[in-house]
PDB file of N, CA and C in Angstrom:
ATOM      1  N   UNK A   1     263.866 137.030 104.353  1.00  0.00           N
ATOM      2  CA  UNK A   1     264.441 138.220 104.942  1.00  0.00           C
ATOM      3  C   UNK A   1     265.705 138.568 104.177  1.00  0.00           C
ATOM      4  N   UNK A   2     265.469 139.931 103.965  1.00  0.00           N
ATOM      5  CA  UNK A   2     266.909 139.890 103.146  1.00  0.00           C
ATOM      6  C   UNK A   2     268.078 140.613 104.460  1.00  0.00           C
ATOM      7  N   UNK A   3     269.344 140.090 103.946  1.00  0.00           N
ATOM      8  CA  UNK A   3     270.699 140.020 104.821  1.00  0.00           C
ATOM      9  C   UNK A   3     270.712 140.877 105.370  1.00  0.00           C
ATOM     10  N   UNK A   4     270.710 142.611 103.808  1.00  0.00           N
ATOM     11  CA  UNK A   4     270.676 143.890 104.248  1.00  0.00           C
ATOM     12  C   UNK A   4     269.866 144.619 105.760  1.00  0.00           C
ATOM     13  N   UNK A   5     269.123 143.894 106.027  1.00  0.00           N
ATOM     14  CA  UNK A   5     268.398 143.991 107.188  1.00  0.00           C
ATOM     15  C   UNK A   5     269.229 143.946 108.899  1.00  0.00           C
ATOM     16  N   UNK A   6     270.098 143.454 108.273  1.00  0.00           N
ATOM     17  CA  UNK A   6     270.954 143.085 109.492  1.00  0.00           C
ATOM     18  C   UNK A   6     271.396 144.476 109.750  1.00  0.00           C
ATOM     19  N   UNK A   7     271.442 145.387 109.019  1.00  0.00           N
ATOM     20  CA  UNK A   7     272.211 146.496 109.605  1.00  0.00           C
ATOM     21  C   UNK A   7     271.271 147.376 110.199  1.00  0.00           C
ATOM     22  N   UNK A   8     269.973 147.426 110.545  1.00  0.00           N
ATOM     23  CA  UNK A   8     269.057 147.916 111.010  1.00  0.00           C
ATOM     24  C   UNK A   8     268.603 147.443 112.353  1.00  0.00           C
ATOM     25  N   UNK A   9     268.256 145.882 112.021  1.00  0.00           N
ATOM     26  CA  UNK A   9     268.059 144.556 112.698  1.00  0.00           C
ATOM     27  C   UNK A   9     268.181 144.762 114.419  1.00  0.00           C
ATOM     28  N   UNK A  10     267.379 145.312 115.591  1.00  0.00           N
ATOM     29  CA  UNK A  10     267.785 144.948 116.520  1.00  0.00           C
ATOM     30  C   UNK A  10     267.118 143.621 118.049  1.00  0.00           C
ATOM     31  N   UNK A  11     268.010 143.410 119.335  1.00  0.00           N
ATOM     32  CA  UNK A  11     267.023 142.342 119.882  1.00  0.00           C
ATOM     33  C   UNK A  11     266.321 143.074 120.245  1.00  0.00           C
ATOM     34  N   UNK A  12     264.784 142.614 120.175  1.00  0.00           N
ATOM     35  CA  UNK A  12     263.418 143.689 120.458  1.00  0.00           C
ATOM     36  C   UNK A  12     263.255 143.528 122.102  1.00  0.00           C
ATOM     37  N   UNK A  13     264.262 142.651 122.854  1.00  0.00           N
ATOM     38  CA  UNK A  13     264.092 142.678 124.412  1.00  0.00           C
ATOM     39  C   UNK A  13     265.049 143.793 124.545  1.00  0.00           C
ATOM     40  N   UNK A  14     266.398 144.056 124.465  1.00  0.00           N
ATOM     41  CA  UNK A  14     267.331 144.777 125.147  1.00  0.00           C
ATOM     42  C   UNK A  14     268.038 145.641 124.151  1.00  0.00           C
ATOM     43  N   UNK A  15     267.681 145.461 122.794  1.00  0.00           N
ATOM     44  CA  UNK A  15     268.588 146.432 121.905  1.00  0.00           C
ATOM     45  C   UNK A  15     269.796 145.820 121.453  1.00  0.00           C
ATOM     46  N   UNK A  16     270.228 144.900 122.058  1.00  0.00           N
ATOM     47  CA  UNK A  16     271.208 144.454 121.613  1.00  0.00           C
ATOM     48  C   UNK A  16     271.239 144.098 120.429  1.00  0.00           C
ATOM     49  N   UNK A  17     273.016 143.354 119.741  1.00  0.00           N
ATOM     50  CA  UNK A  17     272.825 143.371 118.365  1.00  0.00           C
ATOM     51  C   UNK A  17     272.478 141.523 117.917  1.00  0.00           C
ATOM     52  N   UNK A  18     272.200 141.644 117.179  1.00  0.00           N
ATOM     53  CA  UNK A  18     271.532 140.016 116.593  1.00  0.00           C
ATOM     54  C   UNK A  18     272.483 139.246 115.335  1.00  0.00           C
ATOM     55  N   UNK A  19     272.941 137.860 116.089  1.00  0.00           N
ATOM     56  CA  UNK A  19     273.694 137.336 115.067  1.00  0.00           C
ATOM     57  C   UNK A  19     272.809 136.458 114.406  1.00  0.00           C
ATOM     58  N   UNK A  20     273.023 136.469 113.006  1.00  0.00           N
ATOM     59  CA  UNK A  20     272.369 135.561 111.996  1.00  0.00           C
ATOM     60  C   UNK A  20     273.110 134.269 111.954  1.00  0.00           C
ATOM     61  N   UNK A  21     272.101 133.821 112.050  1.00  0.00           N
ATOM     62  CA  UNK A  21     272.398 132.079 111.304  1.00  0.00           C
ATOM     63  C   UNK A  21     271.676 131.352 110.379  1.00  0.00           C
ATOM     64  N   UNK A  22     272.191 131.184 109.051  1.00  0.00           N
ATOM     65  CA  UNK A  22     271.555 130.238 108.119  1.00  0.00           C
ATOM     66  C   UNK A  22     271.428 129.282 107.896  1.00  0.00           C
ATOM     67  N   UNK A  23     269.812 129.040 107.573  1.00  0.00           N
ATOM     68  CA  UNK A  23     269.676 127.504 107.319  1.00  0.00           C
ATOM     69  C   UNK A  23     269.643 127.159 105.818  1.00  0.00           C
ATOM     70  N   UNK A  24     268.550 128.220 105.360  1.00  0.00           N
ATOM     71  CA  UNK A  24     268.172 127.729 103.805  1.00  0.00           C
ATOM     72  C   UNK A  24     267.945 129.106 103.603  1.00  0.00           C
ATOM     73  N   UNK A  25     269.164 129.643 102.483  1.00  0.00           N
ATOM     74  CA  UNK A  25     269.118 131.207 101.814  1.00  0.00           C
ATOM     75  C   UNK A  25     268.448 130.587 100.135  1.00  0.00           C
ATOM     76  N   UNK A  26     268.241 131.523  99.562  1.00  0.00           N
ATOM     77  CA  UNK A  26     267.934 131.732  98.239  1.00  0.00           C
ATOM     78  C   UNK A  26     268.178 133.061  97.340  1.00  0.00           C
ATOM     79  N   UNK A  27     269.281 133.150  97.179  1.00  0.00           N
ATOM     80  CA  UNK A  27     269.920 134.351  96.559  1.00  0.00           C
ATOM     81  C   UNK A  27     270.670 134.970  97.855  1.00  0.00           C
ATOM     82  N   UNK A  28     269.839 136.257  97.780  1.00  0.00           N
ATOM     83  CA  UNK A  28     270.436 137.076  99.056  1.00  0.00           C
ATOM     84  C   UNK A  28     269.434 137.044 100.204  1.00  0.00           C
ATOM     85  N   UNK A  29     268.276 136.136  99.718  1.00  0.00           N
ATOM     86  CA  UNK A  29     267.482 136.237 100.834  1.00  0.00           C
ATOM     87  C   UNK A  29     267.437 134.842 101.881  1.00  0.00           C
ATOM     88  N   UNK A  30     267.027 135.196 103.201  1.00  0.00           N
ATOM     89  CA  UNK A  30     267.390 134.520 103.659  1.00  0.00           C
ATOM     90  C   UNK A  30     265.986 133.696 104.532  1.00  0.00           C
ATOM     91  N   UNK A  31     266.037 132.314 103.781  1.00  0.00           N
ATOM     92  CA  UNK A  31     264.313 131.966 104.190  1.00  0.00           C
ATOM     93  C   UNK A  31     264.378 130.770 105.516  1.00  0.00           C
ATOM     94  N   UNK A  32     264.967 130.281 105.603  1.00  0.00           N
ATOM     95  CA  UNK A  32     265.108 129.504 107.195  1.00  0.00           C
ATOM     96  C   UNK A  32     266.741 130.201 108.085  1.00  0.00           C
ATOM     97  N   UNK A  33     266.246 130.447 109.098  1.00  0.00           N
ATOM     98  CA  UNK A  33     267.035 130.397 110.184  1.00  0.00           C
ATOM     99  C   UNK A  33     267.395 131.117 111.349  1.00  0.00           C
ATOM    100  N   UNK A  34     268.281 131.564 112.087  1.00  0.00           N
ATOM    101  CA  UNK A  34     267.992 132.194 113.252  1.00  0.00           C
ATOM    102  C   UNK A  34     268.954 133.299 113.998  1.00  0.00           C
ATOM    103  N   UNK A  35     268.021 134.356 114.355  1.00  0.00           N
ATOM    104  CA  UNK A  35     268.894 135.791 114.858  1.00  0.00           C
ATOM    105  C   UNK A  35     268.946 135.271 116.341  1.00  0.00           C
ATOM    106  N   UNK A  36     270.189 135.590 116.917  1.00  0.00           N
ATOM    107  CA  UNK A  36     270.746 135.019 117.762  1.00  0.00           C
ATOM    108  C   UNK A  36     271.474 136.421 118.861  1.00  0.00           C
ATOM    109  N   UNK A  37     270.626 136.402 119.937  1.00  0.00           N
ATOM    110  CA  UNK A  37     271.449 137.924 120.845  1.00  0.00           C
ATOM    111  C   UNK A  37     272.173 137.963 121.788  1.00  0.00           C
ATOM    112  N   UNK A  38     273.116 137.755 121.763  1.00  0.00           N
ATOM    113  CA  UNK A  38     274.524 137.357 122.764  1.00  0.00           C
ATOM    114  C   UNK A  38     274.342 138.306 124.005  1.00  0.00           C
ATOM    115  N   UNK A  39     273.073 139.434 123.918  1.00  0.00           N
ATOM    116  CA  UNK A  39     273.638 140.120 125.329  1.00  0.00           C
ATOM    117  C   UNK A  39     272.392 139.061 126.301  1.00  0.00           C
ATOM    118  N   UNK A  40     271.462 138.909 125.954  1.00  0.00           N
ATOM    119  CA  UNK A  40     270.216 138.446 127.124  1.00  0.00           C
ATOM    120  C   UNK A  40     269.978 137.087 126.652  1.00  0.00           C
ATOM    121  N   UNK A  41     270.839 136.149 125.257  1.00  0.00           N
ATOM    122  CA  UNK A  41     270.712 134.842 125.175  1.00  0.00           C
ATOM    123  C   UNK A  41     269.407 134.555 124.371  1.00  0.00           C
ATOM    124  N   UNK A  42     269.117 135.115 123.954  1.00  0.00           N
ATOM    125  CA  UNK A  42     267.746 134.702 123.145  1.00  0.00           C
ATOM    126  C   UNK A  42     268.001 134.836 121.234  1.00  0.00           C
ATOM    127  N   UNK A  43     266.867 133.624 121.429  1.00  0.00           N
ATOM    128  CA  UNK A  43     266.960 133.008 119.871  1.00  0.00           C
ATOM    129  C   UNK A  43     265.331 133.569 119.490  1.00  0.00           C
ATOM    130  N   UNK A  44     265.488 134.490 117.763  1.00  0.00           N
ATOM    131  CA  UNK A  44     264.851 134.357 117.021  1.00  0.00           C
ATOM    132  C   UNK A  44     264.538 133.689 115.723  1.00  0.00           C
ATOM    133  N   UNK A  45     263.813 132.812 115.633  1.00  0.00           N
ATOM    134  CA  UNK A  45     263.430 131.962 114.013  1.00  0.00           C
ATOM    135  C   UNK A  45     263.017 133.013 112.861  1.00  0.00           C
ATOM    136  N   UNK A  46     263.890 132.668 111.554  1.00  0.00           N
ATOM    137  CA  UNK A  46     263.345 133.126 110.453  1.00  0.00           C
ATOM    138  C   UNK A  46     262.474 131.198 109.505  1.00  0.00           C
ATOM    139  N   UNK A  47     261.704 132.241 109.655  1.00  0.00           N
ATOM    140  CA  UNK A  47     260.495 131.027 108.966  1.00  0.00           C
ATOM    141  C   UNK A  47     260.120 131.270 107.965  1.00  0.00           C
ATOM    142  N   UNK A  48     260.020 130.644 106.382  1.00  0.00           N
ATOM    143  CA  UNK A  48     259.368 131.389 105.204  1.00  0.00           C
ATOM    144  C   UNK A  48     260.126 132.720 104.508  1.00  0.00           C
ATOM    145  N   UNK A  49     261.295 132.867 105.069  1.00  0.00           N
ATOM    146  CA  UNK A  49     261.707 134.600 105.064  1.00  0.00           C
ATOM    147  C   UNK A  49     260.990 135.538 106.077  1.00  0.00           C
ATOM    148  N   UNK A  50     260.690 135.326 107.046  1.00  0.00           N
ATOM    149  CA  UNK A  50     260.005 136.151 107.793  1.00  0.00           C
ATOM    150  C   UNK A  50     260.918 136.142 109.610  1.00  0.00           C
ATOM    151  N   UNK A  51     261.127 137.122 110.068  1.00  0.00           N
ATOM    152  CA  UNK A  51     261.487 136.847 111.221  1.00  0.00           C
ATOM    153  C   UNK A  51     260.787 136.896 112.173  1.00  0.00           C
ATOM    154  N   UNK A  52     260.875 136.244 113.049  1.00  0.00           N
ATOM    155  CA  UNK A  52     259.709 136.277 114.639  1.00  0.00           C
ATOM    156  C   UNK A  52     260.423 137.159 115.920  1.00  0.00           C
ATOM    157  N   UNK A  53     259.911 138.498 115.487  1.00  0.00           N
ATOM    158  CA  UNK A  53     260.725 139.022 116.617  1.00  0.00           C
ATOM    159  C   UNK A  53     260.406 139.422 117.873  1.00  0.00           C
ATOM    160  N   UNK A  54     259.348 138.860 117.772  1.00  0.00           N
ATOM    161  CA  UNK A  54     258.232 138.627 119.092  1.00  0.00           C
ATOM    162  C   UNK A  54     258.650 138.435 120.743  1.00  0.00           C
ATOM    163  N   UNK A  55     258.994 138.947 121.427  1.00  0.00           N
ATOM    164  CA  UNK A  55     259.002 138.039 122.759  1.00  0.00           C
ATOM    165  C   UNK A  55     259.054 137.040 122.945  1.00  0.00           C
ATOM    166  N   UNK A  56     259.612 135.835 123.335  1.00  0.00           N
ATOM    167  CA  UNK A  56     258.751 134.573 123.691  1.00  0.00           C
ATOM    168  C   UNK A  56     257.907 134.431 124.346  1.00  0.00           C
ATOM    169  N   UNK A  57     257.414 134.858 125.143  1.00  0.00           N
ATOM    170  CA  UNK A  57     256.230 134.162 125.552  1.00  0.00           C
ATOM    171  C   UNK A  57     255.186 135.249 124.829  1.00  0.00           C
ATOM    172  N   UNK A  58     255.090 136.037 123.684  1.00  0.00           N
ATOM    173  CA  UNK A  58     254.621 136.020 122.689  1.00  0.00           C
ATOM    174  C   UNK A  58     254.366 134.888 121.623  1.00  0.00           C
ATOM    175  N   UNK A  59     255.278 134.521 121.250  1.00  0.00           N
ATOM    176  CA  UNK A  59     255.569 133.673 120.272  1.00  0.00           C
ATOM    177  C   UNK A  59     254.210 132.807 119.930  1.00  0.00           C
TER     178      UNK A  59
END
């Protein structure tokens, strides 16, 4: 996932905004770790560079 994304980036439950956390970047991209939404508490995984922005009980 690249970073730039963050400015688009929202939580797909409430809209709120999503903090990043890195695990394992590679350049500017960012291939393990997790968007984080301070208004409703929920954690999304970036896996592979990919984010899961799924619902949970999607997931």
């Amino acid at each position: 996932m690249k970073k730039d994304l963050m400015d688009i980036l929202c939580c797909p439950m409430c809209k709120g905004d999503l903090e990043l956390t890195v695990k394992k970047e590679e350049g500017s991209e960012v291939i393990e770790g997790t968007l984080h939404c301070k208004k409703c508490n929920e954690d999304y995984p970036i896996e592979d560079g990919i984010p899961n922005l799924l619902p949970p009980e999607l997931r």
